[in-house]
C-alpha atoms as a PDB file:
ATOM      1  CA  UNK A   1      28.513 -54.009 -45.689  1.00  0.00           C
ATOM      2  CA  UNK A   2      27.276 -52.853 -42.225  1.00  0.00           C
ATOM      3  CA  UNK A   3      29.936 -54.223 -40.491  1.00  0.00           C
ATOM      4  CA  UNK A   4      32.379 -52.120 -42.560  1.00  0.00           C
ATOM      5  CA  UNK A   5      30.588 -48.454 -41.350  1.00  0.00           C
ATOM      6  CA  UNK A   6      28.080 -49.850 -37.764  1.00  0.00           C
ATOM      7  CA  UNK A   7      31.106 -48.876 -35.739  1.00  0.00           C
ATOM      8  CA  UNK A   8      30.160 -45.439 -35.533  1.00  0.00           C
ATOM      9  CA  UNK A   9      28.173 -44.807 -32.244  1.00  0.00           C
ATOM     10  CA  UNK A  10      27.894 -43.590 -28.734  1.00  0.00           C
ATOM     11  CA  UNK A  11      26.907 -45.092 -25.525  1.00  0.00           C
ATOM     12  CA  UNK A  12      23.184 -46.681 -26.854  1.00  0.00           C
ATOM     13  CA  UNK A  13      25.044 -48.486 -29.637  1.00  0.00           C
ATOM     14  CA  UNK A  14      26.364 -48.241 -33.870  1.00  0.00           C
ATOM     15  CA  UNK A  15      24.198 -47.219 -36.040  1.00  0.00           C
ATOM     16  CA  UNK A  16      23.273 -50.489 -37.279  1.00  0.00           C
ATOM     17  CA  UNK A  17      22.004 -51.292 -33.903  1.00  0.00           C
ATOM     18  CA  UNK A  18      20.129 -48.707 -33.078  1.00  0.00           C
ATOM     19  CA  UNK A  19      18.673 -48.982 -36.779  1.00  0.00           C
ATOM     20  CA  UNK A  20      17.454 -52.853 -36.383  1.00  0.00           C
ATOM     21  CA  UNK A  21      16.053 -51.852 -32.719  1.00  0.00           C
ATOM     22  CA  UNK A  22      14.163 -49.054 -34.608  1.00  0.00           C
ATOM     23  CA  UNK A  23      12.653 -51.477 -37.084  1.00  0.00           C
ATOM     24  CA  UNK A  24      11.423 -53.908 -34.507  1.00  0.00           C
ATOM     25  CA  UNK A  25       9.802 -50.985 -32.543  1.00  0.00           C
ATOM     26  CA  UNK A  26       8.305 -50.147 -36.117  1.00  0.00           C
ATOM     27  CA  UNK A  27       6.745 -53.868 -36.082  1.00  0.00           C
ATOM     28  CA  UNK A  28       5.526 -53.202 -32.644  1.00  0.00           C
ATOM     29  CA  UNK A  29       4.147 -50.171 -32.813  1.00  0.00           C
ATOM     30  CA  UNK A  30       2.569 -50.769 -35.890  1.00  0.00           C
ATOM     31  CA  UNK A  31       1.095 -54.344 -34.379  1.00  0.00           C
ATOM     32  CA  UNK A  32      -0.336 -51.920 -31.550  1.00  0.00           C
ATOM     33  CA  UNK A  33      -2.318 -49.452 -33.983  1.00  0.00           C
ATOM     34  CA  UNK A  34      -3.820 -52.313 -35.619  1.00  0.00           C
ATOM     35  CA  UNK A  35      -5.117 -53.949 -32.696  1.00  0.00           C
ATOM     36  CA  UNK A  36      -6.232 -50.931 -31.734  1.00  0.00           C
ATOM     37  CA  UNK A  37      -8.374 -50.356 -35.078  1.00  0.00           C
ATOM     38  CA  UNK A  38      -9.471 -53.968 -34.558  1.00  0.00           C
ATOM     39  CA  UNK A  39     -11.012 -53.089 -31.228  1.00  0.00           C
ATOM     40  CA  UNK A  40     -12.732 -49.509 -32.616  1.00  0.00           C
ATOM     41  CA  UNK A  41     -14.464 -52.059 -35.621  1.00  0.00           C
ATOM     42  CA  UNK A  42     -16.166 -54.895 -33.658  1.00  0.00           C
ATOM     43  CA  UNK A  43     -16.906 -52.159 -31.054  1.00  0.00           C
ATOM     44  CA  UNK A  44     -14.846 -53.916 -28.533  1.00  0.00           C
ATOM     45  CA  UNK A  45     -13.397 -51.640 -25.598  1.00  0.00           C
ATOM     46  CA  UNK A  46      -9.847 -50.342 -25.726  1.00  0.00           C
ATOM     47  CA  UNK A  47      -7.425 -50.930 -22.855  1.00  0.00           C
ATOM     48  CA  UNK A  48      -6.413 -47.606 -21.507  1.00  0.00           C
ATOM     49  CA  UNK A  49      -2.918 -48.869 -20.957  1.00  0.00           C
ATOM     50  CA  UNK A  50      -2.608 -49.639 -24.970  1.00  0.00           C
ATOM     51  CA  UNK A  51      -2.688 -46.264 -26.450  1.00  0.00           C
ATOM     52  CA  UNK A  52      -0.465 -44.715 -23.888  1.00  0.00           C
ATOM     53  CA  UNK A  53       2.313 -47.918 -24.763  1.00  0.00           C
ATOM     54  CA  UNK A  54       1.916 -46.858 -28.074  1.00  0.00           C
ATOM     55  CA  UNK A  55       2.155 -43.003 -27.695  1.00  0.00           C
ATOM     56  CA  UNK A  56       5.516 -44.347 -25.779  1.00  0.00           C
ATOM     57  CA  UNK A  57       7.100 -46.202 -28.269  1.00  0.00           C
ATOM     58  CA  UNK A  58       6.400 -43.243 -30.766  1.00  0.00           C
ATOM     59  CA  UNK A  59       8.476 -40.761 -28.892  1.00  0.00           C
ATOM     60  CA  UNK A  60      11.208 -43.353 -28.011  1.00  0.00           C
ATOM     61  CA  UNK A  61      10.850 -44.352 -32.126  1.00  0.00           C
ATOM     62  CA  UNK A  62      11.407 -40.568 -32.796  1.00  0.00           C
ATOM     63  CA  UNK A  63      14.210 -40.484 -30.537  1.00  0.00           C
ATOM     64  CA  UNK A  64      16.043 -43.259 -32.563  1.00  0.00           C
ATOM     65  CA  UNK A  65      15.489 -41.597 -35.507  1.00  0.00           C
ATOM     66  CA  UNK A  66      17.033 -38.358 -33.760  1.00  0.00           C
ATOM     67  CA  UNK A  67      20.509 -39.947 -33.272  1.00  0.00           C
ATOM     68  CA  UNK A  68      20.310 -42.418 -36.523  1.00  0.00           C
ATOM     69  CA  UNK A  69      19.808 -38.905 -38.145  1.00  0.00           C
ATOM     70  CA  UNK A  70      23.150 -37.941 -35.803  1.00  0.00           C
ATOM     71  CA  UNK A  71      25.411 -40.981 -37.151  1.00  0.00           C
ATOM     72  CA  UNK A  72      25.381 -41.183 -40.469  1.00  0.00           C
ATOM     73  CA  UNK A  73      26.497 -38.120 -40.855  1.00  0.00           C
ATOM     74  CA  UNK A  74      29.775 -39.362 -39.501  1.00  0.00           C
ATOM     75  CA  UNK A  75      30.153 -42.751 -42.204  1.00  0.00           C
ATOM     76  CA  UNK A  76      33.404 -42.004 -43.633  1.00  0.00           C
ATOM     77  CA  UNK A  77      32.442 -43.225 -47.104  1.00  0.00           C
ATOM     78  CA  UNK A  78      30.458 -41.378 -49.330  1.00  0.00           C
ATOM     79  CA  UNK A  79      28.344 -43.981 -50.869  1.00  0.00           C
ATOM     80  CA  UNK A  80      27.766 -45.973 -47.314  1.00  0.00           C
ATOM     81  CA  UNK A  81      26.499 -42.366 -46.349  1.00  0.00           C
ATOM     82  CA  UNK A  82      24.252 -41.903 -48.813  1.00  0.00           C
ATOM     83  CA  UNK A  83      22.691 -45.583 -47.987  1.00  0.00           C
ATOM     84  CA  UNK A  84      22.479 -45.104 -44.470  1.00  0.00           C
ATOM     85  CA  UNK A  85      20.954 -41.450 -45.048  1.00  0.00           C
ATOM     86  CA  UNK A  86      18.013 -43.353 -46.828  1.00  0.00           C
ATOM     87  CA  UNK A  87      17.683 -46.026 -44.430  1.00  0.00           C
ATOM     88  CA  UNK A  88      17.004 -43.310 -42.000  1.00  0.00           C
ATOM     89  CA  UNK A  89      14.834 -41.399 -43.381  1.00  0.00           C
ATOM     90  CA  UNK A  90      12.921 -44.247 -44.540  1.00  0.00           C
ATOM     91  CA  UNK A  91      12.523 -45.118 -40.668  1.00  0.00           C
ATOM     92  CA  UNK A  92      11.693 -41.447 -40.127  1.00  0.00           C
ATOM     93  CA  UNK A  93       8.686 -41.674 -42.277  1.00  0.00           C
ATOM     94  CA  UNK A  94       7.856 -44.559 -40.753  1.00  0.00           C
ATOM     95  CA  UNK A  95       7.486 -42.819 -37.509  1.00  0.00           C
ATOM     96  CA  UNK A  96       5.581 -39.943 -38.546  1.00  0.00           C
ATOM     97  CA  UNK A  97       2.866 -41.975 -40.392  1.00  0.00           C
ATOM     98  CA  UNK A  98       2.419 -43.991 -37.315  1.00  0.00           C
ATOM     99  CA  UNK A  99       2.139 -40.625 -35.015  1.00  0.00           C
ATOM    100  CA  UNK A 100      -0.354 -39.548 -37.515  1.00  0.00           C
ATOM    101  CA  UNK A 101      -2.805 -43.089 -37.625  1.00  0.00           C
ATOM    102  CA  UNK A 102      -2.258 -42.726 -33.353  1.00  0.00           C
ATOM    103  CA  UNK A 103      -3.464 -39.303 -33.848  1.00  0.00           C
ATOM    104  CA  UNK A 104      -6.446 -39.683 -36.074  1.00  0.00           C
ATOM    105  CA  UNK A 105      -7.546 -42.447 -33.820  1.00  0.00           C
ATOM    106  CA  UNK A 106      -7.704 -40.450 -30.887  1.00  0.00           C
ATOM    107  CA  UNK A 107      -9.326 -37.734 -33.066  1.00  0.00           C
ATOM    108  CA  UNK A 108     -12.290 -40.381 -33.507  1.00  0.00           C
ATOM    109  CA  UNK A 109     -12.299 -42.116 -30.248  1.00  0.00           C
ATOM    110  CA  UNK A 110     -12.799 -38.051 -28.733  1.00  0.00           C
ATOM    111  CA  UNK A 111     -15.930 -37.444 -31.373  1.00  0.00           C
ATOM    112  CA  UNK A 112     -17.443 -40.998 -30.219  1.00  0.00           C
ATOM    113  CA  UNK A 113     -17.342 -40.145 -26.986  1.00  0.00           C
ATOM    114  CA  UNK A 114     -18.745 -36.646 -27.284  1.00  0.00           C
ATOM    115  CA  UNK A 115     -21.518 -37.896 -29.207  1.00  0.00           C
ATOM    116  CA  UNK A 116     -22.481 -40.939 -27.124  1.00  0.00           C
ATOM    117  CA  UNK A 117     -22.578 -38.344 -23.980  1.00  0.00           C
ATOM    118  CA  UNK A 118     -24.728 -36.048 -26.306  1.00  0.00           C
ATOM    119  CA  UNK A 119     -27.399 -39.580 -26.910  1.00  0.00           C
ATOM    120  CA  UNK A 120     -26.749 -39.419 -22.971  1.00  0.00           C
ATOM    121  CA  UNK A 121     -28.075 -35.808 -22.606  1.00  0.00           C
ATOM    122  CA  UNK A 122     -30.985 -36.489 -24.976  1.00  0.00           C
ATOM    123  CA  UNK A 123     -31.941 -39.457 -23.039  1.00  0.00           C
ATOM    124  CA  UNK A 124     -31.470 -37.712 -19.614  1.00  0.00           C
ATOM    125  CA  UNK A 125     -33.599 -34.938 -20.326  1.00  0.00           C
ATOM    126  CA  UNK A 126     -36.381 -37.736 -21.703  1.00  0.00           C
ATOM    127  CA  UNK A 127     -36.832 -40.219 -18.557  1.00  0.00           C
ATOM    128  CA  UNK A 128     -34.300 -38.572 -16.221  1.00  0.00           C
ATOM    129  CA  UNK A 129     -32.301 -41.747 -15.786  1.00  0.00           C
ATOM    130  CA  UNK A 130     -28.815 -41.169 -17.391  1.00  0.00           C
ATOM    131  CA  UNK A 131     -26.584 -39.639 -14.320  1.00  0.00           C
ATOM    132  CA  UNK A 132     -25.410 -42.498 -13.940  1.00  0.00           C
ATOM    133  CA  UNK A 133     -24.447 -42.829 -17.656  1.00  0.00           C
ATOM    134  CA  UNK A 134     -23.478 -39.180 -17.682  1.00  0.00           C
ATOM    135  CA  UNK A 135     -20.683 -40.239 -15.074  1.00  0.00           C
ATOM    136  CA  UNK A 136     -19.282 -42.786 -16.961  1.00  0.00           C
ATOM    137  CA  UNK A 137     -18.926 -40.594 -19.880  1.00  0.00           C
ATOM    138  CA  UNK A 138     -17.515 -37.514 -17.819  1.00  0.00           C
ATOM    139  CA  UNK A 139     -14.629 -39.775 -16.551  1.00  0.00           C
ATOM    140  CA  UNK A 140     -14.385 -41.180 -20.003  1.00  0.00           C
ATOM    141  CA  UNK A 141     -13.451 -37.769 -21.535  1.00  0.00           C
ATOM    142  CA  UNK A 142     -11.446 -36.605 -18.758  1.00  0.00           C
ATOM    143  CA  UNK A 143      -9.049 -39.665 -19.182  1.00  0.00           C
ATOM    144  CA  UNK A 144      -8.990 -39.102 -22.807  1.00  0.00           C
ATOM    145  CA  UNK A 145      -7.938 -34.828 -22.146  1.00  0.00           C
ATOM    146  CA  UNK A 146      -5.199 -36.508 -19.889  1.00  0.00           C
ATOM    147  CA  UNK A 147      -4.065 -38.860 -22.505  1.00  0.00           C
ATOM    148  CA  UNK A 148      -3.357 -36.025 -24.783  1.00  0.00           C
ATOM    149  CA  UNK A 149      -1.866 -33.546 -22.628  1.00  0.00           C
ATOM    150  CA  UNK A 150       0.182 -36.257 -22.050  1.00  0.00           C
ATOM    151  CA  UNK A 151       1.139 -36.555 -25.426  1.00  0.00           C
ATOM    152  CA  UNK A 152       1.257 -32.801 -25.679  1.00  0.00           C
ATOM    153  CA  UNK A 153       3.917 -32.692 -22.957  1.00  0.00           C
ATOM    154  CA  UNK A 154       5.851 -35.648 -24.683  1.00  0.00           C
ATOM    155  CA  UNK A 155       5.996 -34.294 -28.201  1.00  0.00           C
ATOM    156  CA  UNK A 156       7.527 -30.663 -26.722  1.00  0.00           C
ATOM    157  CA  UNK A 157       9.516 -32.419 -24.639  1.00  0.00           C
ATOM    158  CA  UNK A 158      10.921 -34.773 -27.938  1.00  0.00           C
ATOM    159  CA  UNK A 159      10.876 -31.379 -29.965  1.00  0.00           C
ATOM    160  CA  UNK A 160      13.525 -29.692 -27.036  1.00  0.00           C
ATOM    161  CA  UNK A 161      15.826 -32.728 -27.450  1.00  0.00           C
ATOM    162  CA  UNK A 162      15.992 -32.900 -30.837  1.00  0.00           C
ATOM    163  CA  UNK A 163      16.628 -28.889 -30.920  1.00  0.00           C
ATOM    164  CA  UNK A 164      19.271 -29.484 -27.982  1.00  0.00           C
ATOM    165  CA  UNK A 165      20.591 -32.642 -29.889  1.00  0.00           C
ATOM    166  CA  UNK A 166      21.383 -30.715 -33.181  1.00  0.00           C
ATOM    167  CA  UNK A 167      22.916 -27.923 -31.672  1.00  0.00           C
ATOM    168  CA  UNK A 168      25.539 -29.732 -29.908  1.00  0.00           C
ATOM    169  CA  UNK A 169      25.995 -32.180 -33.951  1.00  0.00           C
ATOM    170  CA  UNK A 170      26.654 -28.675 -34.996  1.00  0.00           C
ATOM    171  CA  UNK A 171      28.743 -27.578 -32.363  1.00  0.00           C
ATOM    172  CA  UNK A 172      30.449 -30.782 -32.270  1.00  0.00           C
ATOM    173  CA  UNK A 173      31.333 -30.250 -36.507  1.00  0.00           C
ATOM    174  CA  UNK A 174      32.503 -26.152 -36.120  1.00  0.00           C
ATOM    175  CA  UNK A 175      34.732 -27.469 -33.270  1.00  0.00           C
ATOM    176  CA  UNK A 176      36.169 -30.065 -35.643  1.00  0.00           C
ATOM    177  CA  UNK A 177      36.797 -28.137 -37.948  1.00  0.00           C
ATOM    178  CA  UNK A 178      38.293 -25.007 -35.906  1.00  0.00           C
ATOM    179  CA  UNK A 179      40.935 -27.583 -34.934  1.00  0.00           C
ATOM    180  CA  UNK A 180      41.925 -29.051 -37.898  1.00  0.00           C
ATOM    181  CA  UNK A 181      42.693 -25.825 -39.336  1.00  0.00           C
ATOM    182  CA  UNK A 182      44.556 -24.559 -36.171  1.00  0.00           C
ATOM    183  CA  UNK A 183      46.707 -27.766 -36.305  1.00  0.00           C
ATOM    184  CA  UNK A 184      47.287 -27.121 -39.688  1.00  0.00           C
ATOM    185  CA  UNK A 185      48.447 -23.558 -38.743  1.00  0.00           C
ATOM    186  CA  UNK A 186      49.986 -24.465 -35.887  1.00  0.00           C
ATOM    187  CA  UNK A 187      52.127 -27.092 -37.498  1.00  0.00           C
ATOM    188  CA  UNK A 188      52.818 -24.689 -41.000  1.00  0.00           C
ATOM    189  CA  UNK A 189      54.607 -21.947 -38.188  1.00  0.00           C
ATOM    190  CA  UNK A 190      56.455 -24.769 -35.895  1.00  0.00           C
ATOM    191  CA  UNK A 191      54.865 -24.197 -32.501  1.00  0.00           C
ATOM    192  CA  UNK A 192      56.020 -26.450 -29.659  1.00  0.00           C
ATOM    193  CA  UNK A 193      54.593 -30.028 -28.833  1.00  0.00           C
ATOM    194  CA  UNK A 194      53.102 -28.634 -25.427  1.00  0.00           C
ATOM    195  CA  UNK A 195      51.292 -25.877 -27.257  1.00  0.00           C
ATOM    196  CA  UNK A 196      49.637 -28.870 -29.000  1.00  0.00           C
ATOM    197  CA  UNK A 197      48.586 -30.947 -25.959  1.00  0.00           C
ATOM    198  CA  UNK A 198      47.286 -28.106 -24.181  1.00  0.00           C
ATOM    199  CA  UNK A 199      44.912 -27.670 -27.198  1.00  0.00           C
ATOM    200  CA  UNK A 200      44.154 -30.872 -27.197  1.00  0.00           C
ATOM    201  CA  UNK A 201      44.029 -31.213 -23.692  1.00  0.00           C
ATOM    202  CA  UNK A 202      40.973 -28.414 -24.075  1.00  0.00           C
ATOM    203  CA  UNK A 203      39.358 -30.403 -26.920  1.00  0.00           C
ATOM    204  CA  UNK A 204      38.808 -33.382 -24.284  1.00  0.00           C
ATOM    205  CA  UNK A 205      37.620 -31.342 -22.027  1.00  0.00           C
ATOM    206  CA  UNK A 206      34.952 -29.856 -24.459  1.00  0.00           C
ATOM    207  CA  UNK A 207      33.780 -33.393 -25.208  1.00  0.00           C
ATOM    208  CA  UNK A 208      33.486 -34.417 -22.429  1.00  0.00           C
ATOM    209  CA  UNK A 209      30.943 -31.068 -21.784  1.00  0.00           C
ATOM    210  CA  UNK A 210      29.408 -31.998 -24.669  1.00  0.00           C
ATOM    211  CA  UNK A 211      28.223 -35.586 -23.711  1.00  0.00           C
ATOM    212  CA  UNK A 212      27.393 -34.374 -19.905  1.00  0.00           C
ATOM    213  CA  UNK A 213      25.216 -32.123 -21.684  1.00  0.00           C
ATOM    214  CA  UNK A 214      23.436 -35.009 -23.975  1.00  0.00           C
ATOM    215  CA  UNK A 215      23.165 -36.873 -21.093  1.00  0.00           C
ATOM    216  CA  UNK A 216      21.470 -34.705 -18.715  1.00  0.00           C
ATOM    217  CA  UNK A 217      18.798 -33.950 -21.715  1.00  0.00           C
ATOM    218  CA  UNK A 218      17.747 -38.014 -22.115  1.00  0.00           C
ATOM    219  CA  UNK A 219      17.853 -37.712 -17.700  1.00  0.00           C
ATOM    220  CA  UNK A 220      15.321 -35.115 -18.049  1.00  0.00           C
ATOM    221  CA  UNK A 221      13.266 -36.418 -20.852  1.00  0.00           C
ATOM    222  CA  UNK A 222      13.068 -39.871 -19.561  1.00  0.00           C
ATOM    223  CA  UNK A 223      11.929 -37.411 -15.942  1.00  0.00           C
ATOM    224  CA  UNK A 224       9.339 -36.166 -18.119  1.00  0.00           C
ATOM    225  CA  UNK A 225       7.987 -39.318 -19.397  1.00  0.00           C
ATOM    226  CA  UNK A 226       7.498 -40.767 -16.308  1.00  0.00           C
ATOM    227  CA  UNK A 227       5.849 -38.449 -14.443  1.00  0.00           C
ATOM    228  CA  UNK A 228       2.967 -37.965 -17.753  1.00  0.00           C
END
């Protein structure tokens, strides 16, 4: 059945591609927030690079769902639509219920880490010896304040694409629709075959605005990822 409706799709693929490469990024991500629960149980320490991956593969996750959420709106047959429209939300959930486990574990690793530098204090003030402890702690916290403000600045800037993304999907459907009914009014009153290529001579033109315009957002998100 996919093969009958996946042809619908830009430049990162059909919708049945971009859906399976969602899926396995599900699998991964998920893999990662379970190792990472494994660590915070047997008290093990956490790689700093593994929470950040994860926060990653969220937003790019998210950003799937984004244009999944784009093409099947465009599935020509009503009933493949409706599939495909549950397959993506499905995925959607997905996503949000693994933002939400990355979240709450950050939530707890923070109040560990406050409280062990509290123990810290209490000690300090006790035999004087902790500075050293103190230190580690300090740097501890600081890395975890960068962590989220770098998941701060990836969430707003995933928030301005989708808002950026849906305008131009609605843009894309009014402008769809405003020709199809001037054709049909052109062609009811008999207007001349260059009247019609210049119009759609100006539709091209529009699309192709369009797409520069989708693809400068992704430049400047992807920007915005790497320098967090």
């Amino acid at each position: 059945m996919d093969g009958g409706i996946a042809g619908v799709g830009i430049g990162g693929g059909t919708l049945s591609e971009i859906h399976q490469s969602a899926k396995r990024l599900v699998m991964k991500t998920r893999e990662g927030i379970e190792r990472l629960e494994r660590l915070e149980s047997s008290g093990g320490m956490e790689p700093p690079e593994l929470s950040y991956s994860i926060k990653k593969d969220i937003s790019l996750l998210q950003g799937l769902c984004v244009e999944m959420d784009r093409l099947w709106r465009s599935v020509a047959v009503k009933s493949h639509r409706d599939l495909w429209r549950r397959k993506v939300e499905q995925v959607a959930e997905e996503s949000e219920s693994l933002k939400e486990s990355l979240d709450r574990y950050f939530l707890r690793h923070q109040k560990r880490t406050v409280e062990a530098k509290e123990r810290a204090e209490l000690l300090g003030r006790v035999n004087g010896e902790s500075d050293h402890v103190l230190r580690i702690f300090d740097e501890e916290a600081q890395a975890l304040q960068s962590a989220h403000n770098s998941a701060r600045m990836m969430d707003e800037a995933y928030s301005t694409g989708v808002a950026i993304l849906s305008n131009f999907s609605a843009q894309r459907e009014r402008m769809k629709s405003a020709q199809r009914k001037a054709l049909d009014i052109l062609n009811t009153v008999g207007l001349s075959n260059t009247v019609l290529r210049l119009i759609e001579k100006r539709n091209r033109v529009d699309t192709r605005i369009k797409y520069a315009g989708m693809i400068l957002t992704v430049v400047v998100l992807s920007f915005m990822l790497r320098i967090s």
